[in-house]
Protein backbone atom coordinates (compact mmCIF):
# COMPACT_ATOMS: atom_id res chain seq x y z
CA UNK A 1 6.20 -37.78 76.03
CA UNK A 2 4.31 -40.81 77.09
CA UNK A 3 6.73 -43.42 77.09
CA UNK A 4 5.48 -47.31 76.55
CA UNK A 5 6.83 -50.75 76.09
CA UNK A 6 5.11 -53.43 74.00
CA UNK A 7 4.88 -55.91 71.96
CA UNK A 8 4.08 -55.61 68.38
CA UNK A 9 2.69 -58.15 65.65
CA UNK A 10 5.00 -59.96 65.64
CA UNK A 11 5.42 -60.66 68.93
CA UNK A 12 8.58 -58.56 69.12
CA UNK A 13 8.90 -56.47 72.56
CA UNK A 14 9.67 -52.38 71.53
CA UNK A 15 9.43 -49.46 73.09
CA UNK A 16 8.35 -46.23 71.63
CA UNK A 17 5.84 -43.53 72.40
CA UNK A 18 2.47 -42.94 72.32
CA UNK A 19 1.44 -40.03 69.38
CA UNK A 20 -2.16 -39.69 68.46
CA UNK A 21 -3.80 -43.09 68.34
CA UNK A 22 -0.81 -45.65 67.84
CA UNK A 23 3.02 -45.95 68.83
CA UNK A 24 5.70 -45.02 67.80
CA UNK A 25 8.58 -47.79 67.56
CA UNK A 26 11.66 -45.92 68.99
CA UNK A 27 14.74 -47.95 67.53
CA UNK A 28 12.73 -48.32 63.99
CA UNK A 29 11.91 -44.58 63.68
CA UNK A 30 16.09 -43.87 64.72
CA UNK A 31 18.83 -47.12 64.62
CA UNK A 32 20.48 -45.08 67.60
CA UNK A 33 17.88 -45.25 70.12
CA UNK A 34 17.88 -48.48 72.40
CA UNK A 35 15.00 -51.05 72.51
CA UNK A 36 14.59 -51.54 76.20
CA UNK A 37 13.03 -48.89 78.70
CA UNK A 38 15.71 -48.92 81.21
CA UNK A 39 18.84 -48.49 78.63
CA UNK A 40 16.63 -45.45 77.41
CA UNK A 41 16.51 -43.96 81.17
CA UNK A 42 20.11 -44.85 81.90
CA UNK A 43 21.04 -42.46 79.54
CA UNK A 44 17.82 -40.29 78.59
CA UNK A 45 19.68 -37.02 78.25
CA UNK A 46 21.49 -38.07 75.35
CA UNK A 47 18.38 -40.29 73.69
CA UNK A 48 15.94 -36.98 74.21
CA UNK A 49 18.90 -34.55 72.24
CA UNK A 50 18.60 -36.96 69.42
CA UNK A 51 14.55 -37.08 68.98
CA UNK A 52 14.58 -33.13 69.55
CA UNK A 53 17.52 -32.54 66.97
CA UNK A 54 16.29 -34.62 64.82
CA UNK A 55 12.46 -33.67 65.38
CA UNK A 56 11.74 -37.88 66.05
CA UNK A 57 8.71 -36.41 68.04
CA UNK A 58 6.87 -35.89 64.43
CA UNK A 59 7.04 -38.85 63.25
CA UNK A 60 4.11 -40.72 62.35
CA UNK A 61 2.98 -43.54 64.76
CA UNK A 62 4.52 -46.96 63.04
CA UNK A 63 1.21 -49.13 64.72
CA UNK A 64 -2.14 -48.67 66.20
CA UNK A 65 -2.60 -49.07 69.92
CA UNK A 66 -5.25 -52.33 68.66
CA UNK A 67 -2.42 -53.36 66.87
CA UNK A 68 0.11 -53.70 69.99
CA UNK A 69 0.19 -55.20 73.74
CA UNK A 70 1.16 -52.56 75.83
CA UNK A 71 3.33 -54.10 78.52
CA UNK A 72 4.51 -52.92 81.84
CA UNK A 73 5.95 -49.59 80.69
CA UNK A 74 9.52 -50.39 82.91
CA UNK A 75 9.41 -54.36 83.27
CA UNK A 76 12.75 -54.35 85.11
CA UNK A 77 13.10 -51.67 87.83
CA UNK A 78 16.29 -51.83 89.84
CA UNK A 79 13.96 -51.44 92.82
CA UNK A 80 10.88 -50.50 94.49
CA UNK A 81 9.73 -48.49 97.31
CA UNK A 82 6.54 -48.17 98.41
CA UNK A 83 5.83 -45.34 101.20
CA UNK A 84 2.32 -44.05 103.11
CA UNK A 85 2.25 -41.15 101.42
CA UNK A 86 -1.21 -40.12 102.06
CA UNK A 87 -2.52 -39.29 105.67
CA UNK A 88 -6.21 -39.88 104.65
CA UNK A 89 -5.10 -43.41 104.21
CA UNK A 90 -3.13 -43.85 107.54
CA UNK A 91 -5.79 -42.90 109.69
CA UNK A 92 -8.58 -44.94 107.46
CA UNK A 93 -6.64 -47.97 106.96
CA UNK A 94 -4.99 -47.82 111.02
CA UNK A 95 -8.74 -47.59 112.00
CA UNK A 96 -9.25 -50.88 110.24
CA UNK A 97 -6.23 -52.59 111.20
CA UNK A 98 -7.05 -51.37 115.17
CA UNK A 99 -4.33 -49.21 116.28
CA UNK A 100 -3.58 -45.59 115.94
CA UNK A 101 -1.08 -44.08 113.42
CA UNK A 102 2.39 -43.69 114.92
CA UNK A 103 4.04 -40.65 116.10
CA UNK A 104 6.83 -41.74 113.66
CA UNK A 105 4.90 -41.04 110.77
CA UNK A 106 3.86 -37.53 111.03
CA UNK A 107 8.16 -37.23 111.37
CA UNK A 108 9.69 -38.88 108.21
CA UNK A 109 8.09 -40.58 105.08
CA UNK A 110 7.75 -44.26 105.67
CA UNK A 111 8.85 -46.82 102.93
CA UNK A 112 9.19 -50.60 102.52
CA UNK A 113 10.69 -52.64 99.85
CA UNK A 114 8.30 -54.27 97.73
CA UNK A 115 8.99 -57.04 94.99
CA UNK A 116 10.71 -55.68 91.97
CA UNK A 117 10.18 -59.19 90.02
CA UNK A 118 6.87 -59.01 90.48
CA UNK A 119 5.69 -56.85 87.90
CA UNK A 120 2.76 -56.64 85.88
CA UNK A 121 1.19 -54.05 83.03
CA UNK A 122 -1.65 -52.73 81.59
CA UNK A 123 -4.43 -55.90 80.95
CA UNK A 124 -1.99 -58.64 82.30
CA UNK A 125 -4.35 -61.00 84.59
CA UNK A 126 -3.18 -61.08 88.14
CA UNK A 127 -3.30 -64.23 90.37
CA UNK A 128 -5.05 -64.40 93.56
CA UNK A 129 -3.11 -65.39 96.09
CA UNK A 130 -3.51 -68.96 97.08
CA UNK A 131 -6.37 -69.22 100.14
CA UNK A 132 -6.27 -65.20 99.99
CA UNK A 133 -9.81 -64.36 101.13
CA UNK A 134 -9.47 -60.47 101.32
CA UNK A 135 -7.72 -59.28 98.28
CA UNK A 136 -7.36 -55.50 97.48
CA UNK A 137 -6.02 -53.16 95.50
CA UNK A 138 -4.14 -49.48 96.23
CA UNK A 139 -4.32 -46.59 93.85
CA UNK A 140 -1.27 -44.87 93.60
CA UNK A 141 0.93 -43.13 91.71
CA UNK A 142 4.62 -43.75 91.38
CA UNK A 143 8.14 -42.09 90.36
CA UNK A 144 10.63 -43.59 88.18
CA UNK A 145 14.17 -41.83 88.60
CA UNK A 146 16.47 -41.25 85.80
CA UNK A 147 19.53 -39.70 87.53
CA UNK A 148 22.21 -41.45 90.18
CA UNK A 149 22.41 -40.00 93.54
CA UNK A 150 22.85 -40.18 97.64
CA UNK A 151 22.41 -37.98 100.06
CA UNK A 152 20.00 -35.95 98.30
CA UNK A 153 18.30 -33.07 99.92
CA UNK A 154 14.54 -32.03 98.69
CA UNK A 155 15.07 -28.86 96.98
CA UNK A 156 17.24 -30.92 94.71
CA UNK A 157 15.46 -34.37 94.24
CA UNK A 158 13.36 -32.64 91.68
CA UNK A 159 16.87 -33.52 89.05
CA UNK A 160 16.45 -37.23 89.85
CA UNK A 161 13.12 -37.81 88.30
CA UNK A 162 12.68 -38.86 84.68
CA UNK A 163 8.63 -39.39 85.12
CA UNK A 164 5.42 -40.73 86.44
CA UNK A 165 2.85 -44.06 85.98
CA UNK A 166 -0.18 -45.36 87.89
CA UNK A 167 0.68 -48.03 90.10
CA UNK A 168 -1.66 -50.49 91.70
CA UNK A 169 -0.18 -52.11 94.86
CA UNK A 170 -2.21 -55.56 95.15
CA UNK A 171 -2.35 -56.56 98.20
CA UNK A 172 -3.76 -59.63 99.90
CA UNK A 173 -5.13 -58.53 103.12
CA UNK A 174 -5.92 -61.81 105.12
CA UNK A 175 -2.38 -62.74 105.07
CA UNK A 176 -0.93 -58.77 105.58
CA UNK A 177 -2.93 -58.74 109.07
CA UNK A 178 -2.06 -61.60 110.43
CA UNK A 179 2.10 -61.01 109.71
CA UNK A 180 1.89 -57.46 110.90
CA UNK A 181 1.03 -58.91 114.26
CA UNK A 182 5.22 -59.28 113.64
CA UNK A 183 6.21 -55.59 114.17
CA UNK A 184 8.36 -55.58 110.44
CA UNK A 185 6.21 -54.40 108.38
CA UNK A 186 3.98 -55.91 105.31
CA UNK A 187 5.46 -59.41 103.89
CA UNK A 188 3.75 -61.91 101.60
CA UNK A 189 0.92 -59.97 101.55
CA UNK A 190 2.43 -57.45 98.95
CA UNK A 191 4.85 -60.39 97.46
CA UNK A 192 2.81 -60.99 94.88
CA UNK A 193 2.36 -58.39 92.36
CA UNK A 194 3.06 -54.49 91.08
CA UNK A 195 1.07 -53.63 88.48
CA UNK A 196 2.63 -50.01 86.50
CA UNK A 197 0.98 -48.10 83.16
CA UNK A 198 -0.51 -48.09 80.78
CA UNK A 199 3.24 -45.29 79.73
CA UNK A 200 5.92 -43.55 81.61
CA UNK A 201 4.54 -39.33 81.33
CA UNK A 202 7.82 -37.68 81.21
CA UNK A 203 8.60 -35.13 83.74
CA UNK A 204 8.19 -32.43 81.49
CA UNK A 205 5.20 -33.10 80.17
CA UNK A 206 3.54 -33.50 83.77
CA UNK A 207 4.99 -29.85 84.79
CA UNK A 208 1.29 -28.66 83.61
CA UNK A 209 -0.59 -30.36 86.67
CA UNK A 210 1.99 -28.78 89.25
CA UNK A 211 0.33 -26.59 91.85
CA UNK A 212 0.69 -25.14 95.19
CA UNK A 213 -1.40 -25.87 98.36
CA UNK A 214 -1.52 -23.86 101.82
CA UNK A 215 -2.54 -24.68 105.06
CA UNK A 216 -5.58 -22.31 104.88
CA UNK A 217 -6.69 -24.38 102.27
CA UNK A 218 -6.33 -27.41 104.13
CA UNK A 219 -6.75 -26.84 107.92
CA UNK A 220 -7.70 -30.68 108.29
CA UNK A 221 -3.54 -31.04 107.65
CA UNK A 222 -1.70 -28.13 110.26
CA UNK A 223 1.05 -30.04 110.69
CA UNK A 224 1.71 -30.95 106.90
CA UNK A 225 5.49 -29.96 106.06
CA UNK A 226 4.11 -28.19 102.82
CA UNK A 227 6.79 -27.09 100.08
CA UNK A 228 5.73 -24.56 97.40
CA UNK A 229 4.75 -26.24 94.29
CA UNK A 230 5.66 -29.60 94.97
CA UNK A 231 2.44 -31.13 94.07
CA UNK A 232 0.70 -32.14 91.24
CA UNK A 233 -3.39 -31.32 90.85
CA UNK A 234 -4.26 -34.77 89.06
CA UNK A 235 -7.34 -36.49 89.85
CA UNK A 236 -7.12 -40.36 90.50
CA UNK A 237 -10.06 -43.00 90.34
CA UNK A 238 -10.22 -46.55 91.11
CA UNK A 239 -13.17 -48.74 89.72
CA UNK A 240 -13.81 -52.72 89.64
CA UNK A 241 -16.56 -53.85 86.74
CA UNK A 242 -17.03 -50.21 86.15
CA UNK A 243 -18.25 -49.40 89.55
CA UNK A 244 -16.46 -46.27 90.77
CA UNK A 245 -14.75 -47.22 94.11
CA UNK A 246 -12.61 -44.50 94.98
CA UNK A 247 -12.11 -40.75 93.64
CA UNK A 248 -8.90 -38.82 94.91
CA UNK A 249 -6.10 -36.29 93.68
CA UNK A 250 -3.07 -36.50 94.37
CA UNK A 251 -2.48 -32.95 95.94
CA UNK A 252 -3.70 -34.16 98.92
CA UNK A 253 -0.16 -36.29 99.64
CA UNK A 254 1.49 -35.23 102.63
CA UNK A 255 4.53 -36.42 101.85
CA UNK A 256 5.84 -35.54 98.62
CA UNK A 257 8.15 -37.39 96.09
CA UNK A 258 11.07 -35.16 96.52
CA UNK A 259 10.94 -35.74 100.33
CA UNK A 260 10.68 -39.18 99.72
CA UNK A 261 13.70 -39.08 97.74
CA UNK A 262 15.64 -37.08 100.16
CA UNK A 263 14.37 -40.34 103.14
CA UNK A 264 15.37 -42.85 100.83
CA UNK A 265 19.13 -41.65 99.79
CA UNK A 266 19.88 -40.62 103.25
CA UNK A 267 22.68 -41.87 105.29
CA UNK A 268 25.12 -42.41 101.90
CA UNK A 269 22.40 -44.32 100.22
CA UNK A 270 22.77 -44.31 96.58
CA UNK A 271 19.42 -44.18 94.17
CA UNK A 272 19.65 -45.37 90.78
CA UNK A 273 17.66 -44.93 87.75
CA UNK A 274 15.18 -46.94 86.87
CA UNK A 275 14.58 -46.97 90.36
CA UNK A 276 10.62 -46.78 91.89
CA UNK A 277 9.18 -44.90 94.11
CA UNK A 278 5.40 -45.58 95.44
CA UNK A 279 3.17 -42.65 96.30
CA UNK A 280 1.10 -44.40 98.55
CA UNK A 281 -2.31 -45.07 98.21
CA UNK A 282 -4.65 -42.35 98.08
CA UNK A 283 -7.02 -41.47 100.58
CA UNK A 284 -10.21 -44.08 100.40
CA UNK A 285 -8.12 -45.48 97.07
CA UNK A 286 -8.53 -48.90 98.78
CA UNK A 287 -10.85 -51.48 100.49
CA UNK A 288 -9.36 -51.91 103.72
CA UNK A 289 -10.28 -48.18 104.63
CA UNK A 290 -13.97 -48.77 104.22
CA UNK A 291 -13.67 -52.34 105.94
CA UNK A 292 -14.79 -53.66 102.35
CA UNK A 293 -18.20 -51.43 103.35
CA UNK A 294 -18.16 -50.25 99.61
CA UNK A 295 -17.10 -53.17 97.85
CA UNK A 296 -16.57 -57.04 98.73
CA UNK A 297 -12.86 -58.05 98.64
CA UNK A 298 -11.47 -58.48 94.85
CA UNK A 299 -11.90 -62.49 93.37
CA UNK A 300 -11.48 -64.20 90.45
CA UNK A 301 -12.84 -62.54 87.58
CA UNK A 302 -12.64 -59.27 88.83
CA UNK A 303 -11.95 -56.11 86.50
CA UNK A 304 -9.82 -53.56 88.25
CA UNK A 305 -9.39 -49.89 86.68
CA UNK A 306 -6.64 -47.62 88.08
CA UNK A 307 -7.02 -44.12 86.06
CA UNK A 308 -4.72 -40.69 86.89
CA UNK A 309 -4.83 -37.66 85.18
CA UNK A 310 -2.78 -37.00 82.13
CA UNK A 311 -1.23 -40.61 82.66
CA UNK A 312 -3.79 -42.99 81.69
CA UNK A 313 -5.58 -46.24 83.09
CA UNK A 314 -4.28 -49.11 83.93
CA UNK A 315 -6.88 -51.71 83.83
CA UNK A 316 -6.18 -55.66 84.93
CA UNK A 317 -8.16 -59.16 85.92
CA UNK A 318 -7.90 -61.23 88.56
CA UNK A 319 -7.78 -64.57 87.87
């Protein structure tokens, strides 16, 4: 299922699925379904018995997507977590910044904490940071769990996820390169805003993109700690006015969500759902890593286009 939240004609905020052309409201079609995204996940086993038993998954679609606002598909995550997923990226976007990639990195997958109130959906208008003269996005796609855990190990983090979105991570570079002279990682420059959609794909649903890579394959990445089928083959594209910036997939991660999940629940740690987890951006899926070669930084009036395979696009202005 691709899950959404929105708001309908009446200026009512729903959630529901996407079938066909429109949406489906959820607590209309069945009175025992909740009407908020993260009461849904908190208890999705139960909700997905009764639209299978009672074959909710047929139903017609209640509205048009031009009759609805799709809205950030999980407005209020209990947290976010960004990690560096990608080792295209490190080494473009270290190159930039002057310095090598740390030892560290190639060793465990390396997160931050990113705003969690700061999120924004499909065609909201994001601000421009206040004297921000080097504004950029990240194309990336994110986790959202579903089941309560610590102390996770890999082979089992698979349990924890309830499904995927495209996630931009803005970021305002002038004022990220001058604070990481402070060795604590990015500040204000990724205060601002987390944009997630245009739906939530169900985990299920994205089990048909799932493939294996081996090193043969990939001799540029020896040392990548590859587990069998942990990755999904989905193409990812980043464009701003329609000009294609950026064209990865995402089985090129080196570090996967499950051993992402395992990093972040170590050490008694406990993940809960409705909790985020950033891919990282792709390799060349921002800016920075070209030096803004390809494209001058983002400003004000700005169309930005985030599309992944089987997921959608997420498309916003800067304002």
């Amino acid at each position: 299922m691709k899950l959404v939240t929105f708001k309908n004609k009446n200026e009512e905020t729903r959630i529901g699925w996407l079938k066909d052309d429109g949406v489906v409201d959820m607590q209309a079609t069945d009175s025992r379904l909740p009407n908020d995204m993260l009461s849904f996940i908190d208890e999705h086993e139960v909700y997905f018995k009764i639209i299978k038993d009672n074959n909710l998954e047929d139903t017609p679609p209640q509205y048009q997507l031009s009759e609805v606002q799709l809205l950030a598909p999980l407005p209020n995550p209990r947290s976010v977590r960004d990690y560096i997923g990608f080792e295209q990226h490190m080494l473009n976007a270290s190159k930039s910044f002057g310095h090598s990639v740390g030892e560290a990195w190639y060793e465990m997958p390396i997160f931050y904490f990113t705003n969690h109130h700061a999120i924004y959906g499909p065609n909201d208008d994001i601000k421009r940071p206040e004297k921000e003269i080097r504004m950029d996005l990240e194309l990336e796609i994110a986790v959202v769990l579903g089941k309560k855990g610590k102390d996770i190990k890999a082979e089992n983090a698979d349990d924890h996820i309830f499904g995927y979105t495209v996630f931009n991570d803005w970021t305002a570079r002038f004022i990220q390169k001058k604070e990481m002279t402070v060795p604590l990682g990015p500040h204000k420059g990724k205060d601002f805003a987390n944009a997630f959609g245009p739906c939530i794909v169900t985990k299920d649903e994205f089990e048909q993109y799932r493939c294996s890579i081996s090193r043969a394959s990939h001799p540029e990445h020896l040392a990548m700690p590859l587990t069998t089928g942990d990755r999904f083959d989905v193409k990812m594209t980043a464009k701003i006015n329609d000009a294609l910036i950026c064209e990865g997939n995402y089985k090129t991660v080196y570090w996967t969500f499950p051993q992402m999940i395992e990093r972040a629940s170590e050490n008694n740690v406990t993940l809960m759902p409705g909790d985020i987890l950033g891919s990282g951006t792709v390799g060349w899926g921002c800016l920075v890593e070209n030096n803004f070669s390809v494209h001058r930084p983002i400003e004000p009036g700005d169309v930005v286009e985030l599309e992944i395979e089987g997921i959608g696009v997420l498309r916003n202005k800067v304002i």
